[in-house]
C-alpha atoms as a PDB file:
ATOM      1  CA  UNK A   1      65.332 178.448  93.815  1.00  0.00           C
ATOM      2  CA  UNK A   2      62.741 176.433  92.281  1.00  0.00           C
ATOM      3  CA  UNK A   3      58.868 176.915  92.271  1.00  0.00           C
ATOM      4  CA  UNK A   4      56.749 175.409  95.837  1.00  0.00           C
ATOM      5  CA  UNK A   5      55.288 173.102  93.540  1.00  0.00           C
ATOM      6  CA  UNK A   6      58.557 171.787  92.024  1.00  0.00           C
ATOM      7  CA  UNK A   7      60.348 171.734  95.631  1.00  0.00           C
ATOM      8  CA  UNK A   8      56.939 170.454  96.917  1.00  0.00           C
ATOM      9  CA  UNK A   9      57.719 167.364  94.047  1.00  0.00           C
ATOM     10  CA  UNK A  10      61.122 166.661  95.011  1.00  0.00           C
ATOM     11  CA  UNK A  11      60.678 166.547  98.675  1.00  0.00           C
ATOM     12  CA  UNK A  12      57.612 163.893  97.783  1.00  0.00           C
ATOM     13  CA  UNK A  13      59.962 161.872  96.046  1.00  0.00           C
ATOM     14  CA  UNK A  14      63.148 162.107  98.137  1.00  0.00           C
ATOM     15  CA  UNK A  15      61.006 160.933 101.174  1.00  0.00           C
ATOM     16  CA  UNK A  16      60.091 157.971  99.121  1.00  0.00           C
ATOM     17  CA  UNK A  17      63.411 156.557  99.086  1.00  0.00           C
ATOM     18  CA  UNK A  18      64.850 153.841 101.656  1.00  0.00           C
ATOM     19  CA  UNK A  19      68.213 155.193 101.267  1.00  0.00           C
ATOM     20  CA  UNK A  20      67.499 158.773 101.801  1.00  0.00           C
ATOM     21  CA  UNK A  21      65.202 158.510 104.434  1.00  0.00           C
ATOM     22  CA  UNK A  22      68.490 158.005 106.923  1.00  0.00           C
ATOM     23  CA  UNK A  23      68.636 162.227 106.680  1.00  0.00           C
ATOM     24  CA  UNK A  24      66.132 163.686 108.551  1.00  0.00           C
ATOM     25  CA  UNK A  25      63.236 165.360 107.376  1.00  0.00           C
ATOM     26  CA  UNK A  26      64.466 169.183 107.939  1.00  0.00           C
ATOM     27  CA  UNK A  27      67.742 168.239 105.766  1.00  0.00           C
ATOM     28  CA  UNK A  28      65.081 166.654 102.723  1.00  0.00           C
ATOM     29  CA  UNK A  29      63.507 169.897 103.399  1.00  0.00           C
ATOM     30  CA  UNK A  30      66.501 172.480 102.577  1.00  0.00           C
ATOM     31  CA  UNK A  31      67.382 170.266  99.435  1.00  0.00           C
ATOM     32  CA  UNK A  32      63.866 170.233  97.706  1.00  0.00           C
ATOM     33  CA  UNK A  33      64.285 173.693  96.670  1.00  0.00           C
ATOM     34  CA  UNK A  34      67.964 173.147  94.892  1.00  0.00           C
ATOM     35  CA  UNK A  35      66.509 170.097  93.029  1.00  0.00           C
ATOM     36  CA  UNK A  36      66.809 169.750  88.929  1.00  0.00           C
ATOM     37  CA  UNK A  37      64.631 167.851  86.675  1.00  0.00           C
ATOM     38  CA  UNK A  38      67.014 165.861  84.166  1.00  0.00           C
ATOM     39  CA  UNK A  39      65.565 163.380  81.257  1.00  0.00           C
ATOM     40  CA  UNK A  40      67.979 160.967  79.735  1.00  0.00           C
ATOM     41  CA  UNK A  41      67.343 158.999  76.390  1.00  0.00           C
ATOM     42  CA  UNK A  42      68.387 155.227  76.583  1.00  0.00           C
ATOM     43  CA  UNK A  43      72.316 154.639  76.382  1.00  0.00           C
ATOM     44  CA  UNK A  44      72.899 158.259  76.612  1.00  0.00           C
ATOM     45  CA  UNK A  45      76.059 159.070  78.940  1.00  0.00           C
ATOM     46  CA  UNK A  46      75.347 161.196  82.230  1.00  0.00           C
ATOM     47  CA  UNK A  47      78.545 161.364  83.336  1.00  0.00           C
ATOM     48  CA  UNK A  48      82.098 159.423  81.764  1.00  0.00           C
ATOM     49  CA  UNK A  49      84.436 158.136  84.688  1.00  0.00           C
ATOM     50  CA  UNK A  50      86.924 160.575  85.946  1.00  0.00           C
ATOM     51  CA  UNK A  51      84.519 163.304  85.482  1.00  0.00           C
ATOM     52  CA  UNK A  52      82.118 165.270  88.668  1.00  0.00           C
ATOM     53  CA  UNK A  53      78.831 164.383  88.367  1.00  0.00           C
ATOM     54  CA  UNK A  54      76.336 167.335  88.392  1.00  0.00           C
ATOM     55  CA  UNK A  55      75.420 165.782  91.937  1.00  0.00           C
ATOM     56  CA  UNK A  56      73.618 163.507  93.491  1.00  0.00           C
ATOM     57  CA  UNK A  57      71.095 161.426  91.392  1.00  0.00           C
ATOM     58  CA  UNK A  58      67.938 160.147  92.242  1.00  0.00           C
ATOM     59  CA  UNK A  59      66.147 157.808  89.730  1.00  0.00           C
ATOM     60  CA  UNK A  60      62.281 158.637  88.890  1.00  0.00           C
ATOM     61  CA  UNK A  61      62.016 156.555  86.282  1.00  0.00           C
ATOM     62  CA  UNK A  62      64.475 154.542  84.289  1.00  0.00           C
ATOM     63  CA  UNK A  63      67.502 153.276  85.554  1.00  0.00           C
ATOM     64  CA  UNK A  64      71.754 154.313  85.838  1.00  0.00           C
ATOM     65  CA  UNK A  65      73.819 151.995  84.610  1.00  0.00           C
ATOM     66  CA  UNK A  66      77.503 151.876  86.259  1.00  0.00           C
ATOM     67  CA  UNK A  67      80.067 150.021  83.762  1.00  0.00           C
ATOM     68  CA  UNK A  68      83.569 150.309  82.355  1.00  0.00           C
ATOM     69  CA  UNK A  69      85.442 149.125  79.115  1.00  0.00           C
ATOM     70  CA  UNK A  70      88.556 147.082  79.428  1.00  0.00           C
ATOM     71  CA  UNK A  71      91.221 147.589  77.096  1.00  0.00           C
ATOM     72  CA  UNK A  72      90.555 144.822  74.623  1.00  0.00           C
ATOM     73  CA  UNK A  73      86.659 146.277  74.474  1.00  0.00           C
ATOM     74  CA  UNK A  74      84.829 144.213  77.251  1.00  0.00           C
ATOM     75  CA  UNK A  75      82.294 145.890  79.188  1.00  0.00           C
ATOM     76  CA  UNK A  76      81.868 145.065  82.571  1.00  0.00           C
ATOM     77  CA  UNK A  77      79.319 146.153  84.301  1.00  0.00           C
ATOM     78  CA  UNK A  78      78.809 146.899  87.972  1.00  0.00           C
ATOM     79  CA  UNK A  79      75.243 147.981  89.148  1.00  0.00           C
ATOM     80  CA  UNK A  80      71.814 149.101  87.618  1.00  0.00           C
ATOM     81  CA  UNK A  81      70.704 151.861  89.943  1.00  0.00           C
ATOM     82  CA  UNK A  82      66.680 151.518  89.379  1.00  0.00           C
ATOM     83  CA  UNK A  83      63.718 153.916  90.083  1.00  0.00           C
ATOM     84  CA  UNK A  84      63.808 154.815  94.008  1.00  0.00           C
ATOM     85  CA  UNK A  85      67.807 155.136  94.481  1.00  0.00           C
ATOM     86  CA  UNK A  86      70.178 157.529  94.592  1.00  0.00           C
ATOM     87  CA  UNK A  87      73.931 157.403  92.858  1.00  0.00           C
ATOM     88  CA  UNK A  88      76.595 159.050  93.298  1.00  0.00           C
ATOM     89  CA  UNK A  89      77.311 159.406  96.598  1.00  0.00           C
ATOM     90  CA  UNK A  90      80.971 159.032  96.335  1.00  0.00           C
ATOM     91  CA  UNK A  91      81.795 161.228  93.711  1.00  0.00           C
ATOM     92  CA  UNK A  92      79.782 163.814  95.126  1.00  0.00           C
ATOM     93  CA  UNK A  93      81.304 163.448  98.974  1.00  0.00           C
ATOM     94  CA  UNK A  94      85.135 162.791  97.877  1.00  0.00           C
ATOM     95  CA  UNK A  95      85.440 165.288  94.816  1.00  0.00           C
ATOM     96  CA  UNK A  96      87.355 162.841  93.010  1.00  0.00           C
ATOM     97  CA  UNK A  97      85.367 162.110  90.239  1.00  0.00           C
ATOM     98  CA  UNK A  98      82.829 159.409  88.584  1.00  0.00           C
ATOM     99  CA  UNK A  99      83.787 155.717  89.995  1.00  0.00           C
ATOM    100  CA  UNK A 100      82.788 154.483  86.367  1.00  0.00           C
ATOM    101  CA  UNK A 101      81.075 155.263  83.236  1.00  0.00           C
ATOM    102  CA  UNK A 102      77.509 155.656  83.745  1.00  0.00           C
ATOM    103  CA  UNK A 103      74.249 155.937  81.374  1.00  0.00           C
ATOM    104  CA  UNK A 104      71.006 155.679  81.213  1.00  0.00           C
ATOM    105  CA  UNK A 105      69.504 152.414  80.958  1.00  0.00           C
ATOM    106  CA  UNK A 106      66.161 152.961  79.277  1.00  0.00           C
ATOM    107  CA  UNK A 107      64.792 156.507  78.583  1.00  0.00           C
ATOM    108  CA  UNK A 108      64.810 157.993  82.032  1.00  0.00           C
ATOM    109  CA  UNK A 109      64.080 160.716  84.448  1.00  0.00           C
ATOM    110  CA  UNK A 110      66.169 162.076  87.049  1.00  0.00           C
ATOM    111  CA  UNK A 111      66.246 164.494  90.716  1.00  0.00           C
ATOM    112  CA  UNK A 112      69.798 166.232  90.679  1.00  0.00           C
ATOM    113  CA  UNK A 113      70.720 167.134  93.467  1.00  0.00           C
ATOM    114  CA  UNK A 114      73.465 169.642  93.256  1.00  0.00           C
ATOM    115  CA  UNK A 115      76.726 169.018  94.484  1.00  0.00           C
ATOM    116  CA  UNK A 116      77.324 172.799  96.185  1.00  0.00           C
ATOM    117  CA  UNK A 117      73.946 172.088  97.862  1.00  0.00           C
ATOM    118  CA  UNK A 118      75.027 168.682  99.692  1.00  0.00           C
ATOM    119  CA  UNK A 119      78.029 170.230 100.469  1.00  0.00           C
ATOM    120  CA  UNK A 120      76.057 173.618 101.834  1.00  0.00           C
ATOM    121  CA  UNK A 121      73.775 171.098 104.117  1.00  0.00           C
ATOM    122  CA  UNK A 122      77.398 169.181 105.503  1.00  0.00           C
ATOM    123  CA  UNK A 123      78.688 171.873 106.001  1.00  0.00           C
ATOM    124  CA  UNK A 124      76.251 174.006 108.067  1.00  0.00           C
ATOM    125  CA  UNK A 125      75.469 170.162 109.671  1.00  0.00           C
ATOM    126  CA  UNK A 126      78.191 168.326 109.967  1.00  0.00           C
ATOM    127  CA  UNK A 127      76.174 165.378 112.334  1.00  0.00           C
ATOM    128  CA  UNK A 128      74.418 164.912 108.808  1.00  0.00           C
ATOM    129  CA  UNK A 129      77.710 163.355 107.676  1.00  0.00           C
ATOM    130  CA  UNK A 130      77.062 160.082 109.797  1.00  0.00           C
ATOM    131  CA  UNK A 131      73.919 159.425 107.669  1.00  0.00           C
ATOM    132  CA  UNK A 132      76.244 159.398 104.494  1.00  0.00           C
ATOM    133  CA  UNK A 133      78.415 157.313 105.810  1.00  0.00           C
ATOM    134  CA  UNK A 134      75.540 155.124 106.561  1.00  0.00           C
ATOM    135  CA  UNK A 135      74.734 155.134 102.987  1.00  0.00           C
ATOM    136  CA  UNK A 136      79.060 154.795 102.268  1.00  0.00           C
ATOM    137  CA  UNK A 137      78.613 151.743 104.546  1.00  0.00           C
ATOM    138  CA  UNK A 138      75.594 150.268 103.022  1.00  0.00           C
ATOM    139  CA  UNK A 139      77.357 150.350  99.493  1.00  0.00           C
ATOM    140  CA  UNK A 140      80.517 148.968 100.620  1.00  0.00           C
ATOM    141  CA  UNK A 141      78.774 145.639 101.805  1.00  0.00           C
ATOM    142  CA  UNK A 142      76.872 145.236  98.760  1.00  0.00           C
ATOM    143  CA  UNK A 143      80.100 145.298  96.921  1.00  0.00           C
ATOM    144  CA  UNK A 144      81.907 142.847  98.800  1.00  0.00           C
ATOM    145  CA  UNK A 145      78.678 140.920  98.679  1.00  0.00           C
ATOM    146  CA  UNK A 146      79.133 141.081  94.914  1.00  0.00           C
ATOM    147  CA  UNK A 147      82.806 139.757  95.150  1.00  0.00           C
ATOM    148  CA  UNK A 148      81.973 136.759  97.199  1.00  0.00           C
ATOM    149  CA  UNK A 149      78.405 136.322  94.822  1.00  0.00           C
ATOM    150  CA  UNK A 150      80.936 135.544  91.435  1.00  0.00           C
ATOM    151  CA  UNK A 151      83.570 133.766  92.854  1.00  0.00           C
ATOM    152  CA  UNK A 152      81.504 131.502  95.281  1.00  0.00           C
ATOM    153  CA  UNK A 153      77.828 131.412  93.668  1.00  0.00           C
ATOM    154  CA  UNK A 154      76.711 129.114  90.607  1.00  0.00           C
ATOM    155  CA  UNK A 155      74.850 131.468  87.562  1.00  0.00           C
ATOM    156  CA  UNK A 156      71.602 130.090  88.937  1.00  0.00           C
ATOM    157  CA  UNK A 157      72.405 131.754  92.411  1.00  0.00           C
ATOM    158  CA  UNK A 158      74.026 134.597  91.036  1.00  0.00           C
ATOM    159  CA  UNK A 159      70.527 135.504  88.403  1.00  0.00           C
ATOM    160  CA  UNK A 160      68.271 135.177  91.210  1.00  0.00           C
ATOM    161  CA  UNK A 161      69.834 137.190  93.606  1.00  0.00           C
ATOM    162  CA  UNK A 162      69.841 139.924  90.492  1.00  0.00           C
ATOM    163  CA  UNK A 163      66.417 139.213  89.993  1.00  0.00           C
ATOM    164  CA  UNK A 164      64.859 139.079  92.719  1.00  0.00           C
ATOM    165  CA  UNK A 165      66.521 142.652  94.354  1.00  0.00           C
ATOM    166  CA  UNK A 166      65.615 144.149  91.516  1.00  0.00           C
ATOM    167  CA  UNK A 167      62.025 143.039  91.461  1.00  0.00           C
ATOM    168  CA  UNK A 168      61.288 145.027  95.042  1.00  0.00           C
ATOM    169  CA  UNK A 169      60.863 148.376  94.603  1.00  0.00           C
ATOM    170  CA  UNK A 170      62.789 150.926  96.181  1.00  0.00           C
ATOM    171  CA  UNK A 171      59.818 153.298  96.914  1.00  0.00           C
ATOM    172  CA  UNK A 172      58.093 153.492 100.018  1.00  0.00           C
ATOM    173  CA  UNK A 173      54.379 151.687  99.352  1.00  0.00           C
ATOM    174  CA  UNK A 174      55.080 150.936  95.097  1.00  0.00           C
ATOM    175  CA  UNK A 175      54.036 148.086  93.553  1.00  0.00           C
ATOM    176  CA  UNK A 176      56.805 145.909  92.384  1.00  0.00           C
ATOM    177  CA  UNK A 177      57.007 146.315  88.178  1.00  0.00           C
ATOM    178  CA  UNK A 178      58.944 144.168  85.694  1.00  0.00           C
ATOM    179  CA  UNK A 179      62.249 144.562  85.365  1.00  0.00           C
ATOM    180  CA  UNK A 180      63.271 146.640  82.370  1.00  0.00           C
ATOM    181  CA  UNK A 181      66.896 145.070  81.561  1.00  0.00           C
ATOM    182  CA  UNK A 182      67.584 143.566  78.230  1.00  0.00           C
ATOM    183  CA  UNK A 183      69.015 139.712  78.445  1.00  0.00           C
ATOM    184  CA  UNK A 184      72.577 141.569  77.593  1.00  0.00           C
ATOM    185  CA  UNK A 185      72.317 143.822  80.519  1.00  0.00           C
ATOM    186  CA  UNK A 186      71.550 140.931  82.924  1.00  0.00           C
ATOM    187  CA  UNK A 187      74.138 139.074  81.829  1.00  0.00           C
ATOM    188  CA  UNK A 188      76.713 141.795  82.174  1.00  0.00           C
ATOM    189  CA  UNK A 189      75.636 141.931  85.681  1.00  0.00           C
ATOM    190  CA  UNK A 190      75.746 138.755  86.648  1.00  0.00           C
ATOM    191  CA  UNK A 191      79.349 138.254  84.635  1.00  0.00           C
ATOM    192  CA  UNK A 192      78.200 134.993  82.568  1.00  0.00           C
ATOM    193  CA  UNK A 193      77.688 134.881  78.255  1.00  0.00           C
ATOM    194  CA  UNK A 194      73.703 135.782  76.689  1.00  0.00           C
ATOM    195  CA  UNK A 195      73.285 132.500  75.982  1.00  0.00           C
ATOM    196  CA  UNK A 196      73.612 131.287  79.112  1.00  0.00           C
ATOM    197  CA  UNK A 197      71.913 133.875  80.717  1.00  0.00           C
ATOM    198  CA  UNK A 198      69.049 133.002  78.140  1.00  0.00           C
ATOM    199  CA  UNK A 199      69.266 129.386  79.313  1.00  0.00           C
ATOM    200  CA  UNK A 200      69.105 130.089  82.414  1.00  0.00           C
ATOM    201  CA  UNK A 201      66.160 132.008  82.393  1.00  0.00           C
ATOM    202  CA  UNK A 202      64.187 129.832  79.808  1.00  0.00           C
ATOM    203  CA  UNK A 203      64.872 127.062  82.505  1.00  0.00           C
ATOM    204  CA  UNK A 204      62.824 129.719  84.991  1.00  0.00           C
ATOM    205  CA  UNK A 205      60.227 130.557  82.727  1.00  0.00           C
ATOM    206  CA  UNK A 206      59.443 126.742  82.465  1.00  0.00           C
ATOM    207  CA  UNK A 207      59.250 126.337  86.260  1.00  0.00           C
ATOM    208  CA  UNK A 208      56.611 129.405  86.883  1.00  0.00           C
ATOM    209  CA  UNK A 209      58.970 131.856  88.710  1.00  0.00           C
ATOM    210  CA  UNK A 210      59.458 134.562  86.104  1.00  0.00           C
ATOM    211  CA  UNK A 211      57.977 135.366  83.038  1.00  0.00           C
ATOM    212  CA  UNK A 212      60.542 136.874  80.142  1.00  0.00           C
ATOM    213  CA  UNK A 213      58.892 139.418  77.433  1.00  0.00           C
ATOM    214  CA  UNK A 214      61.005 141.677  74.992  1.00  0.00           C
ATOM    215  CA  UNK A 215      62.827 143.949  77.260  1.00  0.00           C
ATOM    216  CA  UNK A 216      61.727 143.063  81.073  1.00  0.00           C
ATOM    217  CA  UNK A 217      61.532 140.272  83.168  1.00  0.00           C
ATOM    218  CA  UNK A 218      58.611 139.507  85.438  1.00  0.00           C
ATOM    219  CA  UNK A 219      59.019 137.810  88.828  1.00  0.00           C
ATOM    220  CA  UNK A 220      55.589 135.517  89.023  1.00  0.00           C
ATOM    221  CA  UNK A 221      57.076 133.767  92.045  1.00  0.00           C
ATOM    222  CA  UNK A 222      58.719 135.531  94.543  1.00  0.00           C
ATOM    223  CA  UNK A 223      58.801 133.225  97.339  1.00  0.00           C
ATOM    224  CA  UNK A 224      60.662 130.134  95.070  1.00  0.00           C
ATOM    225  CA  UNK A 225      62.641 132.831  93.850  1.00  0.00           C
ATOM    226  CA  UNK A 226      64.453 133.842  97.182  1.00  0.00           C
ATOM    227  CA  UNK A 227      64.413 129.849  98.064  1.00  0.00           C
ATOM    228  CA  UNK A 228      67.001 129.918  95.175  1.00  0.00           C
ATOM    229  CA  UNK A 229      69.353 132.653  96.702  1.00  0.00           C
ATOM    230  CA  UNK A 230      72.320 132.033  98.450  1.00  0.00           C
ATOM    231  CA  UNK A 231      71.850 132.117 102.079  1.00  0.00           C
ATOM    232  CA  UNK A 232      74.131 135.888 102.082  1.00  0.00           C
ATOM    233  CA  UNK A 233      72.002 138.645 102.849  1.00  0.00           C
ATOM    234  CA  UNK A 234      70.070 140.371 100.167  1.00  0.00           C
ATOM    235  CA  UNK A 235      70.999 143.929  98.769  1.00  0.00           C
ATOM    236  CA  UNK A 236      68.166 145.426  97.564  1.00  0.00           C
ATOM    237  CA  UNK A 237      69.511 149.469  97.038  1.00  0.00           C
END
């Protein structure tokens, strides 16, 4: 078990995040203390699909990066879990496995939360189940949202939906930062070439709603910015 002070930490931190906050406080409580401290280096691997993740993650700084390689080398990339989430809640509930490749974004640091300690709390609670399937739930539609988003939405729809999601943090009372995602990650997101990612973005830079800088995009207009999202509702975990 780990120090107060460490559990006292993790507990801070869990309670910070929208998506964990569907547990109840007693079940944050009996995790803090199983809680590990992991720090990534950029494009380092956490976990290669197929393989069990060490267990639930939640992002402190830094970001996961779910993708997968097709068989003539094209990555395709599926979500950018940012600072305030959690990932892996399938792998860690079904046993099956990593959904995809995964690795950190930018140099990053991690909460683990072990597997055998979820599965301790379900077990001595199974009630707490219905809040993970909350979270399941929550997932699902954002990936059907994604479906309809690339076959239905123009580029221009498609970036600022990215863009502005990402630009709301995830934690309870933060300040919304820049987001830290090269022009080649965005673009793998958002399933369109760099270049016309970069257009695309120039063309916002020149109307005031984002500024672009080496590395991170930041929103300047927040407002205009949803005005150019599809009328679908908004995933923002």
């Amino acid at each position: 078990m780990k120090p107060r002070g460490c559990a006292l930490r993790a507990l801070d931190l869990l309670r910070s995040s929208e998506l964990l906050r569907v547990l109840p406080d007693d079940a944050l409580q009996a995790l803090a203390p199983h809680c590990r401290i992991r720090h990534y280096r950029r494009h380092e691997r956490i976990v290669a699909r197929g393989d069990a993740p060490e267990g639930l993650i939640f992002v402190v700084e830094g970001a996961i990066q779910s993708s997968t390689l097709s068989r003539d080398g094209k990555e395709i990339t599926f979500s950018v879990v940012k600072a305030g989430n959690i990932w892996g809640v399938v792998a860690v509930l079904d046993g099956e496995g990593a959904v995809h490749d995964t690795h950190a974004c930018n140099d990053s640091t991690f909460i683990v939360i072990p597997t055998e300690a979820v599965h301790a709390l379900l077990e001595g609670r199974p009630e707490l189940y219905r809040c993970f399937n909350r979270m399941l739930c929550y997932r699902l539609r954002k990936a059907y949202s994604s479906i309809n988003e690339h076959g239905l939405s123009s580029l221009r729809q498609r970036l600022a939906r990215q863009l502005y999601t990402m630009s709301r943090s995830a934690v309870a009372g933060a300040a919304c930062e820049p987001i830290r995602l090269t022009q080649e990650q965005l673009a793998l997101l958002v399933g369109a070439t760099r270049p016309r990612v970069n257009r695309e973005l120039a063309a916002l830079q020149n109307e005031g709603i984002i500024r672009v800088r080496y590395g991170e995009i930041a929103v300047t207009h927040r407002e205009r910015l949803q005005a150019l999202c599809s009328a679908e509702r908004l995933f923002y975990l």
